[in-house]
N, C-alpha and C. Protein backbone atom coordinates (compact mmCIF):
# COMPACT_ATOMS: atom_id res chain seq x y z
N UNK A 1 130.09 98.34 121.84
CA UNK A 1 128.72 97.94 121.56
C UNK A 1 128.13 97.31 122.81
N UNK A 2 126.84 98.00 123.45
CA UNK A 2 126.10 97.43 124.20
C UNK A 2 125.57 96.06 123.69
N UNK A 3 125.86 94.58 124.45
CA UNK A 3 125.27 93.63 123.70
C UNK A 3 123.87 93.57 124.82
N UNK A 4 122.92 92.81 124.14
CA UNK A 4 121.68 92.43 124.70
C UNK A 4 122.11 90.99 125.23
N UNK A 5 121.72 90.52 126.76
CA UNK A 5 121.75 89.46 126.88
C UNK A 5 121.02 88.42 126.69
N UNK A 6 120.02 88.78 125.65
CA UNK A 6 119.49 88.13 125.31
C UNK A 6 119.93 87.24 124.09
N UNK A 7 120.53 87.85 123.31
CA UNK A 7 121.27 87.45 122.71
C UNK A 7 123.11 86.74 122.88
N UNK A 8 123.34 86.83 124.10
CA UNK A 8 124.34 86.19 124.45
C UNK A 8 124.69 84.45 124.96
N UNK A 9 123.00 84.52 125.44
CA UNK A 9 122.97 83.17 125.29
C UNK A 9 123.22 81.96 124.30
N UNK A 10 123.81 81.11 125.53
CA UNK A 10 124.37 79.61 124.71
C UNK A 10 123.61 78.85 123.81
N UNK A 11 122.31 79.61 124.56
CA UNK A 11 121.35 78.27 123.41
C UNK A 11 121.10 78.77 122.15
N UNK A 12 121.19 80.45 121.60
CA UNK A 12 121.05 81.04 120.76
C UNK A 12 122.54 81.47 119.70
N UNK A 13 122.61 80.29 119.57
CA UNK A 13 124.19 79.99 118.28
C UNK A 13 123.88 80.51 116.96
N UNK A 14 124.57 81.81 116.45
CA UNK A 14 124.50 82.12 115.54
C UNK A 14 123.35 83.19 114.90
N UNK A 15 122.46 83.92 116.03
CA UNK A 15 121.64 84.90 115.70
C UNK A 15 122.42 86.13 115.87
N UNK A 16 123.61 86.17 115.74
CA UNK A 16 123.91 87.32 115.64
C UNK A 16 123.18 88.68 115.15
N UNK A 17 122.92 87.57 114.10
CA UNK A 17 122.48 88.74 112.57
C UNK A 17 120.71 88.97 112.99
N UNK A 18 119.89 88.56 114.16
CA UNK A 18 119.07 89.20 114.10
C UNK A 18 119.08 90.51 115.62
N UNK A 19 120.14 90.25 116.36
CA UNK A 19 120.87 91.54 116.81
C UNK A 19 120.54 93.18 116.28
N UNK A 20 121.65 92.79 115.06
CA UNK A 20 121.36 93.38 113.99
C UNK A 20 120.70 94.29 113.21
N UNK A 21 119.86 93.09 112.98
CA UNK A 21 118.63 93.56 112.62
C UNK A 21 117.99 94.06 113.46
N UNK A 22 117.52 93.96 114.14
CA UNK A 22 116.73 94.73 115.37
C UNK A 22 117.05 96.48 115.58
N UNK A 23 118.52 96.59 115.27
CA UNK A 23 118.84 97.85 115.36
C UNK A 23 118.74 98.19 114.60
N UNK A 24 119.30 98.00 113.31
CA UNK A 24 118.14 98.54 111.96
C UNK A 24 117.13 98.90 111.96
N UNK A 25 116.21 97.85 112.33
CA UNK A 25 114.92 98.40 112.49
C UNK A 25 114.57 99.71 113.74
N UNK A 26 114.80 99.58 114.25
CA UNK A 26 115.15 100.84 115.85
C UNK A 26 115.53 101.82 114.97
N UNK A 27 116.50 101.98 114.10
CA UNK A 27 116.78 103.64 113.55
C UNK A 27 115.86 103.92 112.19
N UNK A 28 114.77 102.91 111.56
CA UNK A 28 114.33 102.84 110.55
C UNK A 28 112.85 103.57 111.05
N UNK A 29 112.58 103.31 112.47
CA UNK A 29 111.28 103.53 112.84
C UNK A 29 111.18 104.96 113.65
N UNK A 30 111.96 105.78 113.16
CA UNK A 30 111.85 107.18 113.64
C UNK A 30 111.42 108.22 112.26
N UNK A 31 111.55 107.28 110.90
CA UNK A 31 111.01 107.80 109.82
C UNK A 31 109.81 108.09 109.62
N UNK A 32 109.60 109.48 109.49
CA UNK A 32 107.94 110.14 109.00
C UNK A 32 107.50 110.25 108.17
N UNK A 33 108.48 110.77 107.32
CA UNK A 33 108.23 110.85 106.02
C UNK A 33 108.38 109.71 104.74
N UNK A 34 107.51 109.22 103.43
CA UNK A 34 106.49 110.12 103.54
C UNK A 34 105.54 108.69 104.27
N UNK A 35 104.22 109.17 104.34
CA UNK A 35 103.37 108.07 104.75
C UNK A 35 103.24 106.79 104.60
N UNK A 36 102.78 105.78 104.83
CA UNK A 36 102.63 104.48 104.41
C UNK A 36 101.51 103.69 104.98
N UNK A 37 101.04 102.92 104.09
CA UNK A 37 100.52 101.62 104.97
C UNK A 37 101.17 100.43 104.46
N UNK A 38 100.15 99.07 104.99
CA UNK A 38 101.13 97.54 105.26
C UNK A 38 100.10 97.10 105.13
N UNK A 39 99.69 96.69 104.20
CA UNK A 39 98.25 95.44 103.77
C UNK A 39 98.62 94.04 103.85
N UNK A 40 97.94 92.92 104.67
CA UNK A 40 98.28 91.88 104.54
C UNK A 40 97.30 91.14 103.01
N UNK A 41 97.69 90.74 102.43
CA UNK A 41 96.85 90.63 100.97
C UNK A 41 96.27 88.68 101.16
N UNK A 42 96.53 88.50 102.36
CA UNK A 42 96.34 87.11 102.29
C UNK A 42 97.54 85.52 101.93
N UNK A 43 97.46 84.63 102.63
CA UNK A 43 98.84 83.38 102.38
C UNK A 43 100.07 84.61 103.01
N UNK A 44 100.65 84.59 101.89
CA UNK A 44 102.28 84.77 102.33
C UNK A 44 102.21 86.58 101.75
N UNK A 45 101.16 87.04 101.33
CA UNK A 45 101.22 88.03 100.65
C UNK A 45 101.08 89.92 101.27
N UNK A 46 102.06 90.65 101.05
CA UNK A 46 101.99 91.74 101.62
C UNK A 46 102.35 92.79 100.73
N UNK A 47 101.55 94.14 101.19
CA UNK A 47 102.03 95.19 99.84
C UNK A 47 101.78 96.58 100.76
N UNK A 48 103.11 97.41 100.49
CA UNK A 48 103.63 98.26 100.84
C UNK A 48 102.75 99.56 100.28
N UNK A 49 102.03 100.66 100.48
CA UNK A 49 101.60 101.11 99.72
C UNK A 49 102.37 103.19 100.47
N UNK A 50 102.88 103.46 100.04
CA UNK A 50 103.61 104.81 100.15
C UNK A 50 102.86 105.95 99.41
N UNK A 51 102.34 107.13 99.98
CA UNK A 51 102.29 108.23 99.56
C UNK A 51 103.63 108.61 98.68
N UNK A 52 103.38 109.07 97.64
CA UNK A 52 104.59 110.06 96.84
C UNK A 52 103.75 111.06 95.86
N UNK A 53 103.01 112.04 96.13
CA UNK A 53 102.11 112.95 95.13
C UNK A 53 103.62 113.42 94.90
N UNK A 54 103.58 113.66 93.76
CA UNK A 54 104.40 114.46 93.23
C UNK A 54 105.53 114.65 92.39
N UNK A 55 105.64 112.90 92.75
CA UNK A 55 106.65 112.08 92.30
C UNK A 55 106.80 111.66 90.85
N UNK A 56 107.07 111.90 90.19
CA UNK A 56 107.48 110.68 89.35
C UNK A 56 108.08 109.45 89.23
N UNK A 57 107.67 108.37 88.19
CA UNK A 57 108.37 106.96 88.37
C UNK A 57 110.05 107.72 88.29
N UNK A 58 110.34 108.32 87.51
CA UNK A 58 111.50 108.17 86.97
C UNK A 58 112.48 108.91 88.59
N UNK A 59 111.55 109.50 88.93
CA UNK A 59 112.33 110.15 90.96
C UNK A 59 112.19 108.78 91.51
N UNK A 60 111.45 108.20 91.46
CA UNK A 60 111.67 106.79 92.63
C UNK A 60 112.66 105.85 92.38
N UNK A 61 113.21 105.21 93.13
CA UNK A 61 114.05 103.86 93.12
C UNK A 61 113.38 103.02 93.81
N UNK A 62 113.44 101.64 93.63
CA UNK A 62 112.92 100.68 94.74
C UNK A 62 114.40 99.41 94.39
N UNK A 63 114.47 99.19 95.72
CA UNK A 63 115.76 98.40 95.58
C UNK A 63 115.50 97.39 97.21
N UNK A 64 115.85 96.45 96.94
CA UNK A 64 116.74 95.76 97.54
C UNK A 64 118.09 95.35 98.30
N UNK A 65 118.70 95.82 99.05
CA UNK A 65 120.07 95.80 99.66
C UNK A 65 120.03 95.37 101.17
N UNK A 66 120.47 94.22 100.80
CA UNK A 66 120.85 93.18 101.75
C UNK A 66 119.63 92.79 103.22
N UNK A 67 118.25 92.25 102.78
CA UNK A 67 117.49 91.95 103.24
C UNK A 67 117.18 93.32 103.89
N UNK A 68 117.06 94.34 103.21
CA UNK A 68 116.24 95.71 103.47
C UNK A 68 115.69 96.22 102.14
N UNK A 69 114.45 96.21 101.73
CA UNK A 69 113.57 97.07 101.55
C UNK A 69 113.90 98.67 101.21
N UNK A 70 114.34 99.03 100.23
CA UNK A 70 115.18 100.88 100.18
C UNK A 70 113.83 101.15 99.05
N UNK A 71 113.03 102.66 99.69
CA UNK A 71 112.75 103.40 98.55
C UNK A 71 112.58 104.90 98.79
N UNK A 72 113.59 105.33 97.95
CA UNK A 72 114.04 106.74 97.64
C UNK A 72 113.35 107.42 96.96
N UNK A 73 113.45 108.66 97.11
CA UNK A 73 112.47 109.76 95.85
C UNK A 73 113.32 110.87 96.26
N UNK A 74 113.43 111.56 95.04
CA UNK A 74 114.23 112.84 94.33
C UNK A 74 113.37 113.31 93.28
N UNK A 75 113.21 114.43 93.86
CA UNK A 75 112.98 115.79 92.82
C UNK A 75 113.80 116.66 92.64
N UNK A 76 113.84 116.97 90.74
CA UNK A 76 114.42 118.11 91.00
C UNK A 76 113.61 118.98 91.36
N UNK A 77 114.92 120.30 91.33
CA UNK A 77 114.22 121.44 92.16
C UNK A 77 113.90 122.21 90.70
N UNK A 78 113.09 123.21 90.86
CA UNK A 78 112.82 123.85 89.31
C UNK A 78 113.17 125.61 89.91
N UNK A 79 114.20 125.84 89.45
CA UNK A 79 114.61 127.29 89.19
C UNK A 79 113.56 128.07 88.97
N UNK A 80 112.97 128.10 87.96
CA UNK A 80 112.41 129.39 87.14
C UNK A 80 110.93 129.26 88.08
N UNK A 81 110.33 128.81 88.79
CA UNK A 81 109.41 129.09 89.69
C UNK A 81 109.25 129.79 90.27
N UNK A 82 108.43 130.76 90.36
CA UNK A 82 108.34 131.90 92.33
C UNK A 82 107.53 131.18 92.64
N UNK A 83 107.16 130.96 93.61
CA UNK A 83 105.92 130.88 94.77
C UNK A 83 105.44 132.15 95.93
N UNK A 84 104.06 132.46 95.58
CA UNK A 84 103.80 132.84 96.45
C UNK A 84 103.39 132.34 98.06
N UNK A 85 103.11 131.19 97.68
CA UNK A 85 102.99 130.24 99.12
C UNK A 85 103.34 128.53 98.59
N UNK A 86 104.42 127.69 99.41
CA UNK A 86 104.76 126.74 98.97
C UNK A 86 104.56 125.67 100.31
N UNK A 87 103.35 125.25 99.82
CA UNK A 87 103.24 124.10 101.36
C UNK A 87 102.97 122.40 101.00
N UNK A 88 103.21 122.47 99.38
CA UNK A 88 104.00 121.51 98.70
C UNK A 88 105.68 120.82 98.69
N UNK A 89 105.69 119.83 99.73
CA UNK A 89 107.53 120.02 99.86
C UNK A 89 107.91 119.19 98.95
N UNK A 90 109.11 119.81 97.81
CA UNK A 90 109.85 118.90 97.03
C UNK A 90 111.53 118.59 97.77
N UNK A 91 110.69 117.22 98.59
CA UNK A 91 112.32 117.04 99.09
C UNK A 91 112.67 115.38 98.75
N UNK A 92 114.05 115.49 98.73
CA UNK A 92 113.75 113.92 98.79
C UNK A 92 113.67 113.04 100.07
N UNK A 93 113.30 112.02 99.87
CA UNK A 93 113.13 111.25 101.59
C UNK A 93 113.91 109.45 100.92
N UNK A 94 114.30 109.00 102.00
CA UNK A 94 114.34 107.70 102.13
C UNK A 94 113.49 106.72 102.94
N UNK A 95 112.71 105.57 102.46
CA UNK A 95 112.05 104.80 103.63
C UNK A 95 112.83 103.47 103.11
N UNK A 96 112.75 102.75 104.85
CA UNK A 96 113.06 101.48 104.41
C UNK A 96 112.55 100.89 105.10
N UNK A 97 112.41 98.95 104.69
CA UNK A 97 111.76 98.35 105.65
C UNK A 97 112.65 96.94 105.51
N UNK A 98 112.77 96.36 106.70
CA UNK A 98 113.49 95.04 107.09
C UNK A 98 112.61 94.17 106.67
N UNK A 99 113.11 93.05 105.75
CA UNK A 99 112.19 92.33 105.25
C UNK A 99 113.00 90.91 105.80
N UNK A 100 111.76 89.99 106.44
CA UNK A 100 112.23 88.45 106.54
C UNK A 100 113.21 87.85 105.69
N UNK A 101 113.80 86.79 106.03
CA UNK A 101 114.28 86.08 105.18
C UNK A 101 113.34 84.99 104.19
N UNK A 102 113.70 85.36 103.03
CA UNK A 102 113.11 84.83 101.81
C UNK A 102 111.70 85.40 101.54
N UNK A 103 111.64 86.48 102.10
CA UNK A 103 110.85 87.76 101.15
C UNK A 103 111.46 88.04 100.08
N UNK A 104 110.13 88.21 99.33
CA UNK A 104 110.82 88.65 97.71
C UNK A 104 109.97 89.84 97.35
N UNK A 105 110.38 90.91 96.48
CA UNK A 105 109.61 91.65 96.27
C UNK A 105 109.61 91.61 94.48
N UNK A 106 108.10 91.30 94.45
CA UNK A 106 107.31 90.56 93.12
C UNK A 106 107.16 92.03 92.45
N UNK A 107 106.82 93.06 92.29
CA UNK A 107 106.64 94.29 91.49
C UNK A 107 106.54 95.35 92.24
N UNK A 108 106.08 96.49 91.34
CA UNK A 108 106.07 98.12 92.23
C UNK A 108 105.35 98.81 91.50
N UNK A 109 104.34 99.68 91.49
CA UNK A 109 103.27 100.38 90.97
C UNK A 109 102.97 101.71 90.63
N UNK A 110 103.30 102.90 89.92
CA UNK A 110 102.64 103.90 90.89
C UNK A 110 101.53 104.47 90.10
N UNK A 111 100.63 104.94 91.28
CA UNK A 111 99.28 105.03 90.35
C UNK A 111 98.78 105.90 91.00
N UNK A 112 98.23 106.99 90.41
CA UNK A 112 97.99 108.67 91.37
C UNK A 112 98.18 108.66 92.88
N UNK A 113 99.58 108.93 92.64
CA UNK A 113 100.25 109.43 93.48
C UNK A 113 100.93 108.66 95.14
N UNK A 114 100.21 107.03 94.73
CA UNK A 114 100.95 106.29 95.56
C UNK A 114 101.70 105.23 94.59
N UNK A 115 102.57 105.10 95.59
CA UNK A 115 103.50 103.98 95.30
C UNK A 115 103.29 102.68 95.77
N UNK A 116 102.69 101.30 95.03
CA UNK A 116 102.42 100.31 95.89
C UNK A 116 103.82 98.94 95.37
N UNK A 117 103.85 98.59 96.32
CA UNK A 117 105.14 97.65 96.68
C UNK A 117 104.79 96.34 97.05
N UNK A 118 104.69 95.40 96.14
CA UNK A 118 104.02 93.55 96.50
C UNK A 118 105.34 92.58 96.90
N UNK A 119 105.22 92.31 97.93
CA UNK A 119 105.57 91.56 98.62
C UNK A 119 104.87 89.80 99.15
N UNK A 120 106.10 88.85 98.48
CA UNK A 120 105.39 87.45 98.82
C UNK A 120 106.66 86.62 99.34
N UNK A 121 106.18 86.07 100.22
CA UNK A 121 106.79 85.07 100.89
C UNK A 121 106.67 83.80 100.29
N UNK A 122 107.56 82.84 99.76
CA UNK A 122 107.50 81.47 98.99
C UNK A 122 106.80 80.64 99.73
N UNK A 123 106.66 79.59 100.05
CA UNK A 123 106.05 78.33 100.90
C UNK A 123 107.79 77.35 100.67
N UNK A 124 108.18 77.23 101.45
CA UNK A 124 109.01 76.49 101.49
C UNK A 124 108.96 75.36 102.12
N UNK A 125 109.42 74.33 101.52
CA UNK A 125 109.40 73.29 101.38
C UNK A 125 109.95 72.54 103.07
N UNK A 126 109.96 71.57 104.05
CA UNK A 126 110.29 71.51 105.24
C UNK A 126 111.06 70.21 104.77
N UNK A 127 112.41 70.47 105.28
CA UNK A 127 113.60 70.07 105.12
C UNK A 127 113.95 69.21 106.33
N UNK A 128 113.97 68.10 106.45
CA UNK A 128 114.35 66.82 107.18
C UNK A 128 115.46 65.90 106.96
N UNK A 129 117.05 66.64 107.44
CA UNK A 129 117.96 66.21 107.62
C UNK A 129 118.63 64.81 108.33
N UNK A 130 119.18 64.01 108.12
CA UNK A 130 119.47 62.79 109.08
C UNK A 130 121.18 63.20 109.29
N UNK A 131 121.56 63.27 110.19
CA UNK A 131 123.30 63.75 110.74
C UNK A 131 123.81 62.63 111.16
N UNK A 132 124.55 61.57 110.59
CA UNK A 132 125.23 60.53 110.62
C UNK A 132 125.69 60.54 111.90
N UNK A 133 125.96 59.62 112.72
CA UNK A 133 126.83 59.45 114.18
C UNK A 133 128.07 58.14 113.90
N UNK A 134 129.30 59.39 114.13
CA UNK A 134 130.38 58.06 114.09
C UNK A 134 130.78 57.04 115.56
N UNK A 135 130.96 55.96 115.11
CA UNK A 135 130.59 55.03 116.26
C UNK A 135 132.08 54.88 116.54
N UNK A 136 132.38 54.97 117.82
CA UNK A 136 133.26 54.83 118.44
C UNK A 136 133.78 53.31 118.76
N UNK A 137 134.57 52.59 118.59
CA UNK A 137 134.45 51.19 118.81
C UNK A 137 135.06 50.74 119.98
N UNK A 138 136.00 52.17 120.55
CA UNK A 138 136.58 51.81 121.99
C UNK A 138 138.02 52.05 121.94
N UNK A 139 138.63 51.53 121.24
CA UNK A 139 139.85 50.99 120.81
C UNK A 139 140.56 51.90 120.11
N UNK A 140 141.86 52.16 120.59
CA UNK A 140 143.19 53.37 120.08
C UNK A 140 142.85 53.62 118.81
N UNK A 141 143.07 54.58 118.47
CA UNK A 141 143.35 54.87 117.04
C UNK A 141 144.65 54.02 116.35
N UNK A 142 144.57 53.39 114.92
CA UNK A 142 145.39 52.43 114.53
C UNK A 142 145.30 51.29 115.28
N UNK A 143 144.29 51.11 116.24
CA UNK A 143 144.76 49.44 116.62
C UNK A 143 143.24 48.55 116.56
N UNK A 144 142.91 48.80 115.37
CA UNK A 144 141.47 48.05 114.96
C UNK A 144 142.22 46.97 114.99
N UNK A 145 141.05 46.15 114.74
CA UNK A 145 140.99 44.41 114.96
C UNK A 145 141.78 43.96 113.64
N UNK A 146 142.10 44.96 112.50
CA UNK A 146 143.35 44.41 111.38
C UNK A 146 144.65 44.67 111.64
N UNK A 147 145.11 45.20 112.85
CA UNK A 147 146.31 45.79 112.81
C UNK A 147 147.28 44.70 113.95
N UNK A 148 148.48 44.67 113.60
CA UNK A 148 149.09 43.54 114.81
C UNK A 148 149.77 44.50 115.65
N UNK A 149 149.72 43.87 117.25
CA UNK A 149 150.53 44.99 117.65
C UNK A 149 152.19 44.28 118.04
């Protein structure tokens, strides 16, 4: 694995995992199919909105797996059809999208022929820790001021 040195740095303890992520996203963003947009809806609020004509709810999945965003579509294929010209494609596709930490995804929609996907970010609360310091008093271990020597 090529590492980034940007990420090798001392002062950056423990971002491994947005490494990671980054490359995720790098093989996620060569996906064409099918269309999309990214509405910011206002505060913390965002919604995914995907082309799928053709689709049915019951072909889509929308899932969650492991701070990614997965949505799939499957059609079947229908046998007893000819076509004389087919520039309708029934294929299936995967899109995904890397979602922040403590994104949640609140519902999923579909309504002629798009798929919309709501996305909200909580307001979290700012967390102000105090980290105790043990005081050193100087003096050996075992030979505090109760101990005789």
């Amino acid at each position: 694995m090529n590492r980034n040195p940007q990420f090798g740095s001392p002062f950056l303890l423990g971002f491994d995992h947005i490494e990671r992520l980054l490359e995720r996203t790098a093989r996620a963003a060569g996906e064409g199919y099918p269309p999309y947009n990214v509405e910011h809806l206002g505060a913390e609020k965002l919604r995914i909105t995907i082309a799928v004509a053709g689709f049915a709810a019951d072909d889509l999945s929308v899932t969650v797996e492991d701070n990614q965003l997965v949505i799939r579509g499957k059609q079947a294929e229908t046998e007893d059809r000819q076509y004389l010209h087919r520039g309708i494609a029934a294929r299936q596709f995967l899109r995904s999208f890397v979602l922040a930490e403590g994104m949640d995804v609140t519902g999923a929609e579909l309504k002629h022929g798009l798929l919309a996907i709501d996305l909200e970010r909580p307001q979290r609360e700012s967390l102000v820790r105090t980290v105790a310091i043990k005081k050193d008093d100087g003096l050996p271990s075992g030979n505090g001021p109760d101990t005789q020597a």
